[in-house]
Protein backbone atom coordinates (compact mmCIF):
# COMPACT_ATOMS: atom_id res chain seq x y z
CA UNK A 1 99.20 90.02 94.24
CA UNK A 2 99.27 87.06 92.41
CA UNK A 3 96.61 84.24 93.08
CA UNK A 4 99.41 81.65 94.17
CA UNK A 5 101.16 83.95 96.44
CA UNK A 6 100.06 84.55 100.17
CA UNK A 7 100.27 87.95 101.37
CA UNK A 8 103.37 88.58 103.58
CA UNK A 9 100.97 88.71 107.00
CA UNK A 10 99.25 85.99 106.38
CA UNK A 11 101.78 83.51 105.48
CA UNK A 12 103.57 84.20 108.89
CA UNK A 13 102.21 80.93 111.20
CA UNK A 14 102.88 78.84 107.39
CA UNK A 15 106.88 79.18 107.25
CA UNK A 16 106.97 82.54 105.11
CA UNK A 17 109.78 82.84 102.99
CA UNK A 18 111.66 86.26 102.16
CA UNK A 19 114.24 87.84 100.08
CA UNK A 20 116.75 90.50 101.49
CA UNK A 21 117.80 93.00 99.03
CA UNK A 22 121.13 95.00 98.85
CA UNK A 23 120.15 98.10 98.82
CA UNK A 24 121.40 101.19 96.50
CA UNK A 25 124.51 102.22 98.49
CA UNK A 26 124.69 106.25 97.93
CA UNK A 27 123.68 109.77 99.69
CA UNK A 28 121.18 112.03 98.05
CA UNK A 29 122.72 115.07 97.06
CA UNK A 30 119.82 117.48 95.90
CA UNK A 31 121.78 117.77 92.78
CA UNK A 32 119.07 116.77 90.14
CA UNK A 33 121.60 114.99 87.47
CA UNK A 34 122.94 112.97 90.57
CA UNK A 35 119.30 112.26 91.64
CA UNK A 36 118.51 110.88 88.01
CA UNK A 37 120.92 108.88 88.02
CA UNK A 38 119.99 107.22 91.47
CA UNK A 39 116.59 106.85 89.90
CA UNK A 40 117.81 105.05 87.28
CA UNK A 41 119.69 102.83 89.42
CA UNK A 42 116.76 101.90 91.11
CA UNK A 43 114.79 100.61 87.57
CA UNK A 44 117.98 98.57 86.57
CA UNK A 45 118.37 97.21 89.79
CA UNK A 46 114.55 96.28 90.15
CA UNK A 47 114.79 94.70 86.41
CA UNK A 48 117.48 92.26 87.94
CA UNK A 49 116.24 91.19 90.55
CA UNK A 50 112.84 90.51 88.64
CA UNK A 51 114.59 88.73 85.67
CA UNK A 52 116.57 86.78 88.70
CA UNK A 53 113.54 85.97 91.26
CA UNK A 54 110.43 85.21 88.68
CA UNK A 55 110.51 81.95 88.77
CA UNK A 56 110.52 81.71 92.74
CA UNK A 57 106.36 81.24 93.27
CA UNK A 58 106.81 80.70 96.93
CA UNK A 59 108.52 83.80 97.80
CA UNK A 60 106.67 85.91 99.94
CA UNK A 61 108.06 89.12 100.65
CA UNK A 62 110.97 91.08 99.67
CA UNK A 63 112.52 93.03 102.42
CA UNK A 64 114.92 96.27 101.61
CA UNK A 65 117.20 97.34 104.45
CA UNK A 66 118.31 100.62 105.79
CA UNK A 67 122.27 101.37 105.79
CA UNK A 68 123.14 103.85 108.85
CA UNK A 69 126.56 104.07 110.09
CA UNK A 70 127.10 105.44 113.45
CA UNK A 71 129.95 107.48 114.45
CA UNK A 72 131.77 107.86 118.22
CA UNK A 73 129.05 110.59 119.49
CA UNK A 74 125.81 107.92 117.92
CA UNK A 75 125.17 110.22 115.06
CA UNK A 76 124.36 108.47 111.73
CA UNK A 77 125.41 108.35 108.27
CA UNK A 78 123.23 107.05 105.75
CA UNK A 79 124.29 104.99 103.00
CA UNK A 80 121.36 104.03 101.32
CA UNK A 81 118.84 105.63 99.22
CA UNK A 82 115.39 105.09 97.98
CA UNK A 83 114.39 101.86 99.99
CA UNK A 84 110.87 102.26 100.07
CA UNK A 85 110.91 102.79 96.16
CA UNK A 86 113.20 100.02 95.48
CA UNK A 87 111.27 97.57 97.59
CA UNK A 88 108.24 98.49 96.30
CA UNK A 89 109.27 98.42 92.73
CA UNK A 90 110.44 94.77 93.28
CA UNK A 91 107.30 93.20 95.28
CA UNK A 92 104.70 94.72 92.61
CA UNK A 93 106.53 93.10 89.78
CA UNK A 94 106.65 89.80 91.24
CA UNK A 95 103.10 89.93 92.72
CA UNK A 96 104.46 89.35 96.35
CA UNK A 97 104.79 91.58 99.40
CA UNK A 98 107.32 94.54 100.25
CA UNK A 99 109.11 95.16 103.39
CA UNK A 100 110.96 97.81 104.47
CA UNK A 101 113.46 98.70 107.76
CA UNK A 102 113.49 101.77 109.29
CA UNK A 103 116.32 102.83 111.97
CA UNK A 104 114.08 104.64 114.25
CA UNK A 105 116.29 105.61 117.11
CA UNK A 106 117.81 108.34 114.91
CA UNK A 107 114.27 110.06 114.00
CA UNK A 108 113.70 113.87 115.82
CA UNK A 109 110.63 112.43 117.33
CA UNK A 110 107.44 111.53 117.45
CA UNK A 111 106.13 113.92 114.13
CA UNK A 112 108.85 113.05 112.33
CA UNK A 113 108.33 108.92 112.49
CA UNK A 114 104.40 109.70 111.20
CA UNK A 115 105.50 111.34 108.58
CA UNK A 116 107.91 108.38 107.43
CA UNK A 117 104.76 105.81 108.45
CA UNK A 118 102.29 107.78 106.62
CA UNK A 119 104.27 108.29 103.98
CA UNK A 120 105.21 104.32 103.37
CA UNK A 121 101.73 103.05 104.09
CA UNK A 122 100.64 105.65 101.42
CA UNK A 123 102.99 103.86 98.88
CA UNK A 124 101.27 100.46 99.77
CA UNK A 125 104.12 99.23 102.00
CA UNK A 126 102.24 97.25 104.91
CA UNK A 127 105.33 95.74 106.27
CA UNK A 128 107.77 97.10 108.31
CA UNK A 129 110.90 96.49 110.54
CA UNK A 130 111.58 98.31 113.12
CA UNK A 131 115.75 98.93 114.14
CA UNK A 132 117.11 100.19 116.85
CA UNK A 133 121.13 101.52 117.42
CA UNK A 134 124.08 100.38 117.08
CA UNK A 135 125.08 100.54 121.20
CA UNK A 136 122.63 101.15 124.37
CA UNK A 137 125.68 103.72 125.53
CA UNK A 138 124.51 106.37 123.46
CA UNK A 139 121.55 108.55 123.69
CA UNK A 140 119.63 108.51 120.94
CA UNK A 141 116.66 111.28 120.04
CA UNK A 142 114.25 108.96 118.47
CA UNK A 143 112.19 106.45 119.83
CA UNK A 144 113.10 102.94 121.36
CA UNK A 145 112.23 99.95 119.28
CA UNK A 146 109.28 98.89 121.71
CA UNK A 147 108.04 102.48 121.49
CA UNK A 148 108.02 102.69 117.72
CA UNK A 149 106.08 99.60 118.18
CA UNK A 150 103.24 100.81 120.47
CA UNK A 151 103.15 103.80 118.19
CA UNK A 152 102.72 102.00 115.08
CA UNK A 153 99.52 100.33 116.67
CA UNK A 154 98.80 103.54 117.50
CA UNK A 155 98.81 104.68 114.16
CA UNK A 156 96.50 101.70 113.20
CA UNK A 157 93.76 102.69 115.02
CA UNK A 158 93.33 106.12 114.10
CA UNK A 159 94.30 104.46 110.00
CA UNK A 160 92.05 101.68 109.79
CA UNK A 161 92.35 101.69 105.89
CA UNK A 162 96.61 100.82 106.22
CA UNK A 163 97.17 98.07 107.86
CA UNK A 164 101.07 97.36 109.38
CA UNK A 165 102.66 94.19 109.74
CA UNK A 166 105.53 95.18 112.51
CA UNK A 167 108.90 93.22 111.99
CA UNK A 168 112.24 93.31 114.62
CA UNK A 169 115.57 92.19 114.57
CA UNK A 170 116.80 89.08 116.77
CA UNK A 171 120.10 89.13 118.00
CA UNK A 172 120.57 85.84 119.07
CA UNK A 173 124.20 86.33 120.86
CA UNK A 174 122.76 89.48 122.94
CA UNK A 175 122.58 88.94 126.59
CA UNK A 176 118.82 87.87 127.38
CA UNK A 177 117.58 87.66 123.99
CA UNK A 178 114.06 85.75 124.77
CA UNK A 179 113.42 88.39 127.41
CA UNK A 180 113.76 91.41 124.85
CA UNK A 181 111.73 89.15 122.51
CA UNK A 182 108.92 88.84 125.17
CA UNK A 183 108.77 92.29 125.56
CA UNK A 184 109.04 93.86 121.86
CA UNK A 185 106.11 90.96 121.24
CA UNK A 186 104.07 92.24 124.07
CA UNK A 187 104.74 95.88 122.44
CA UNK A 188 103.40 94.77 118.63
CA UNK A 189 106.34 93.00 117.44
CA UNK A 190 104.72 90.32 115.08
CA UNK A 191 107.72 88.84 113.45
CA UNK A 192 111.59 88.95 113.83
CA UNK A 193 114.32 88.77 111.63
CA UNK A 194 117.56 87.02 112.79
CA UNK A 195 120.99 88.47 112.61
CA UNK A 196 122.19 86.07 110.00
CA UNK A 197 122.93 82.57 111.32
CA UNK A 198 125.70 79.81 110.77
CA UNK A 199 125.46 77.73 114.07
CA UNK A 200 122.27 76.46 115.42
CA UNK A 201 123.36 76.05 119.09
CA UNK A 202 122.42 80.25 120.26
CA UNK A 203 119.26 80.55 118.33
CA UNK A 204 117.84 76.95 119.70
CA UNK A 205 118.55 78.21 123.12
CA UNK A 206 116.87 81.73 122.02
CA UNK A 207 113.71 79.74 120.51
CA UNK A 208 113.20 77.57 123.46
CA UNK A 209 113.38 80.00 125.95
CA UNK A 210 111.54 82.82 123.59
CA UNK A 211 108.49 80.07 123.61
CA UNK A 212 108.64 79.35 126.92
CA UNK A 213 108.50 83.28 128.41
CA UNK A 214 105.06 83.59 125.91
CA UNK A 215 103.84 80.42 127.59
CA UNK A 216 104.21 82.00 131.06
CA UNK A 217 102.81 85.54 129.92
CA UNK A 218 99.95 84.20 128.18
CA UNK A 219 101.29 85.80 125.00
CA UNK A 220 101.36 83.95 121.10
CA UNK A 221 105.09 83.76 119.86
CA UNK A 222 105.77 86.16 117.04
CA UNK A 223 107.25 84.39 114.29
CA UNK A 224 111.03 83.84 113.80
CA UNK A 225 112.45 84.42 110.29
CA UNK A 226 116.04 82.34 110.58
CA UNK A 227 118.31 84.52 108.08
CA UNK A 228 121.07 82.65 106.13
CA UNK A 229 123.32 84.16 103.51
CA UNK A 230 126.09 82.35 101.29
CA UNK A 231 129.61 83.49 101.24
CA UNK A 232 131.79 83.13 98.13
CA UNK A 233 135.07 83.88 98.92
CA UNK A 234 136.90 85.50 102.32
CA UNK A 235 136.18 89.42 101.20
CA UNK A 236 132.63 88.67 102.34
CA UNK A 237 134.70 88.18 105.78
CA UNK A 238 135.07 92.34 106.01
CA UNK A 239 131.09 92.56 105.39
CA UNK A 240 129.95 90.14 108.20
CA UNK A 241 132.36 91.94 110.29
CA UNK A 242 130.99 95.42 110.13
CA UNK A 243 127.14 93.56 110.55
CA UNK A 244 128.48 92.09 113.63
CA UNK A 245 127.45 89.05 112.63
CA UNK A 246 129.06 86.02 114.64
CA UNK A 247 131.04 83.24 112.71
CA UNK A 248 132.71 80.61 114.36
CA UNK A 249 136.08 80.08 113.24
CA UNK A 250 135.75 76.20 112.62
CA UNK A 251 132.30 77.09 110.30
CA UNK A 252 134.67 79.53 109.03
CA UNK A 253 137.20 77.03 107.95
CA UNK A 254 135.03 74.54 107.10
CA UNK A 255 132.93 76.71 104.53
CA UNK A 256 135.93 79.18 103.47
CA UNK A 257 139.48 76.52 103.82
CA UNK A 258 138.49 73.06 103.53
CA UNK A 259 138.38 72.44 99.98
CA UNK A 260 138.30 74.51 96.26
CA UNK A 261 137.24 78.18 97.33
CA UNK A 262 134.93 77.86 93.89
CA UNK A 263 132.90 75.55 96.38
CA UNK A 264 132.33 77.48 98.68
CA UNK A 265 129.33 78.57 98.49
CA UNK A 266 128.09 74.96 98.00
CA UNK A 267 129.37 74.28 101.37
CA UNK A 268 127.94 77.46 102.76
CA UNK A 269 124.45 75.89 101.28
CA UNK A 270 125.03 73.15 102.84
CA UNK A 271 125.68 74.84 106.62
CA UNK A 272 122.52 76.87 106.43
CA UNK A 273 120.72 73.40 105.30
CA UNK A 274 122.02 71.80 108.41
CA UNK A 275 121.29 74.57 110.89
CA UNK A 276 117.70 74.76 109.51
CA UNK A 277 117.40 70.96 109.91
CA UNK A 278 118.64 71.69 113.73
CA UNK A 279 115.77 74.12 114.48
CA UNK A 280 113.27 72.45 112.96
CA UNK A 281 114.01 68.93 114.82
CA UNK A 282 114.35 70.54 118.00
CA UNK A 283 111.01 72.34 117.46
CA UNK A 284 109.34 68.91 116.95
CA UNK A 285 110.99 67.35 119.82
CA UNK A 286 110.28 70.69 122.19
CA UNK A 287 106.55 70.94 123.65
CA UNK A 288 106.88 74.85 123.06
CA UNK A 289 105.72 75.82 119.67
CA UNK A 290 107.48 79.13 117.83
CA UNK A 291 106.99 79.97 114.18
CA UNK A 292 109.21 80.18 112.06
CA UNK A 293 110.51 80.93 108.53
CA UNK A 294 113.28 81.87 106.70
CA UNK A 295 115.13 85.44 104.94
CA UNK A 296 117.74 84.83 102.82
CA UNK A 297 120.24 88.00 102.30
CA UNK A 298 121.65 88.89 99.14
CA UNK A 299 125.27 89.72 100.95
CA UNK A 300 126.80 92.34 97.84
CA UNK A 301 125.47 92.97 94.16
CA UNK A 302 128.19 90.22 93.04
CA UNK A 303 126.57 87.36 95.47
CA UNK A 304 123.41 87.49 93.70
CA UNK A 305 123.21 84.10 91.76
CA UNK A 306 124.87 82.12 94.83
CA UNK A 307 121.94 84.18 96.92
CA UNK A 308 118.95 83.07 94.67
CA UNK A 309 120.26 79.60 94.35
CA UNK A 310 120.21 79.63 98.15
CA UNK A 311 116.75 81.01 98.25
CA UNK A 312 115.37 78.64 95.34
CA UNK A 313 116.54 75.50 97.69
CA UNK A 314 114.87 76.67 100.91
CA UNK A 315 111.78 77.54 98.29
CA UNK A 316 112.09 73.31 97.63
CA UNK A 317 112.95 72.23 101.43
CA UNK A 318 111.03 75.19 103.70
CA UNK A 319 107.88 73.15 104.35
CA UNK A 320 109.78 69.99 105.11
CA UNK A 321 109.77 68.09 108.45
CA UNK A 322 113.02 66.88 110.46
CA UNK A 323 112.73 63.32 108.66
CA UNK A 324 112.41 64.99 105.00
CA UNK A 325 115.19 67.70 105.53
CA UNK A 326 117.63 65.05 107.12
CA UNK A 327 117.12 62.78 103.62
CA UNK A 328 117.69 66.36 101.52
CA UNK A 329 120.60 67.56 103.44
CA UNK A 330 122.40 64.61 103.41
CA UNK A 331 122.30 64.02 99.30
CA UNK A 332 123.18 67.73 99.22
CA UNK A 333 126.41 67.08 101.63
CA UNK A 334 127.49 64.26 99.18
CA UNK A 335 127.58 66.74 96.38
CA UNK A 336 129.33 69.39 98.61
């Protein structure tokens, strides 16, 4: 870890800041060519994203996701492939923190979720996130989010040595969000990661309620990283679409059809900059305190320049107050 850079768990009450990798998109096949070739993958991918993210000294984590698709009966596909190894690869060679998701609801059981624990807390992975499925209208054989949590603390005590920093997903749309927030805190849940975010109205309402519930249970807020992403061109449309992610139609035009498509992602910078300048004034002006920080997603392999430009301006404006942001996000809507 380098000397400048704050360890992923301890930067989460000081606005962490995190990257969100796209992952290497294939199945393993046990054929040993095929498997080579994965591995190789992995190295040129990691030497990318090193050559692209050096520079970035107040990154604190990079997070690796886990593709599952889910058909009709809830059974998964996976489309991704040495996450833990990726991740890792990444975080070690920028002297920062690794974090990995895990789609938990899919595991056989109990054994079979300590051997996937043990086995990334042996690789020096201390951070996790924690996924649940797709629908609640299946039945799933694996473990509910708030019981992978309680068995990750679990885990803790009887592995003193390996430490585990346990992440969530925020869905700030989902009927009662706070309350499931509440209760996945209560159940170990020290940070959450927002499904990614181009309107500040739901995830205000989410915050202030989120910080009020804690209040009333006697329970410190986990903290909230807001994820943004910029889009390039309508294609990304398809992605956001399958993620479920929601996107107002007039952000929609306003970002992808009012002006030069080449902009775009200028404007998109420029929508994420004004919904993080909404949630941090209304967390000034509210008398409930929540945490925050930010995750920036790398959307496909082609978005990655537009996705470490976005992530090298939140670097510059993270730590800002209302007043300071306001001033920044106004020069950078001139230039939009």
């Amino acid at each position: 870890m380098s000397k400048n850079k704050a360890c992923f768990a301890d930067s989460l009450h000081k606005r962490p800041l995190i990257f969100t990798v796209v992952p290497l998109r294939d199945n393993l096949t046990g054929d040993t060519k095929h498997d080579d070739k994965i591995l190789k993958n992995v190295s040129l991918r990691k030497s990318d994203m090193v050559s692209s993210l050096h520079s970035i000294t107040r990154l604190n984590a990079i997070n690796v996701p886990e593709l599952v698709e889910e058909n009709h009966e809830g059974k998964p596909r996976y489309n991704s492939v040495y996450t833990r190894m990726l991740a890792k690869s990444i975080a070690s060679a920028l002297g920062t923190d690794a974090i990995v998701n895990k789609v938990v609801v899919h595991l056989s059981g109990y054994d079979e979720f300590i051997s996937w624990l043990d086995e990334t807390t042996g690789n020096g992975i201390e951070n996790v996130i924690i996924v649940g499925g797709n629908t609640r209208h299946h039945r799933y054989p694996g473990p509910s989010v708030p019981e992978a949590n309680i068995t990750v603390q679990n885990y803790m005590r009887s592995h003193a040595e390996r430490p585990v920093t346990i992440g969530n997903i925020c869905l700030p749309e989902r009927r009662d969000e706070a309350t499931k927030l509440l209760f996945k805190t209560i159940s170990g849940a020290q940070f959450f990661t927002t499904q990614m975010l181009f309107d500040h109205r739901q995830i205000i309402h989410v915050l202030s309620e989120y910080g009020s519930l804690c209040e009333k249970a006697g329970v410190k807020p986990a903290t909230i990283l807001l994820s943004f992403a910029p889009l390039k061109s309508t294609a990304d449309l398809n992605l956001l679409d399958f993620l479920g992610v929601d996107l107002p139609d007039p952000i929609k035009e306003k970002i992808l059809e009012s002006g030069s498509i080449d902009a775009a992602s200028q404007r998109s910078l420029v929508n994420a900059l004004s919904v993080y300048y909404e949630v941090v004034a209304s967390l000034e002006k509210g008398s409930v305190s929540v945490p925050i920080g930010v995750n920036i997603e790398q959307l496909t392999k082609s978005n990655l320049p537009l996705s470490v430009n976005m992530l090298d301006t939140f670097a510059h404006v993270i730590d800002m107050d209302s007043a300071a942001l306001s001033k920044y996000y106004r020069q950078q809507t001139e230039a939009a």
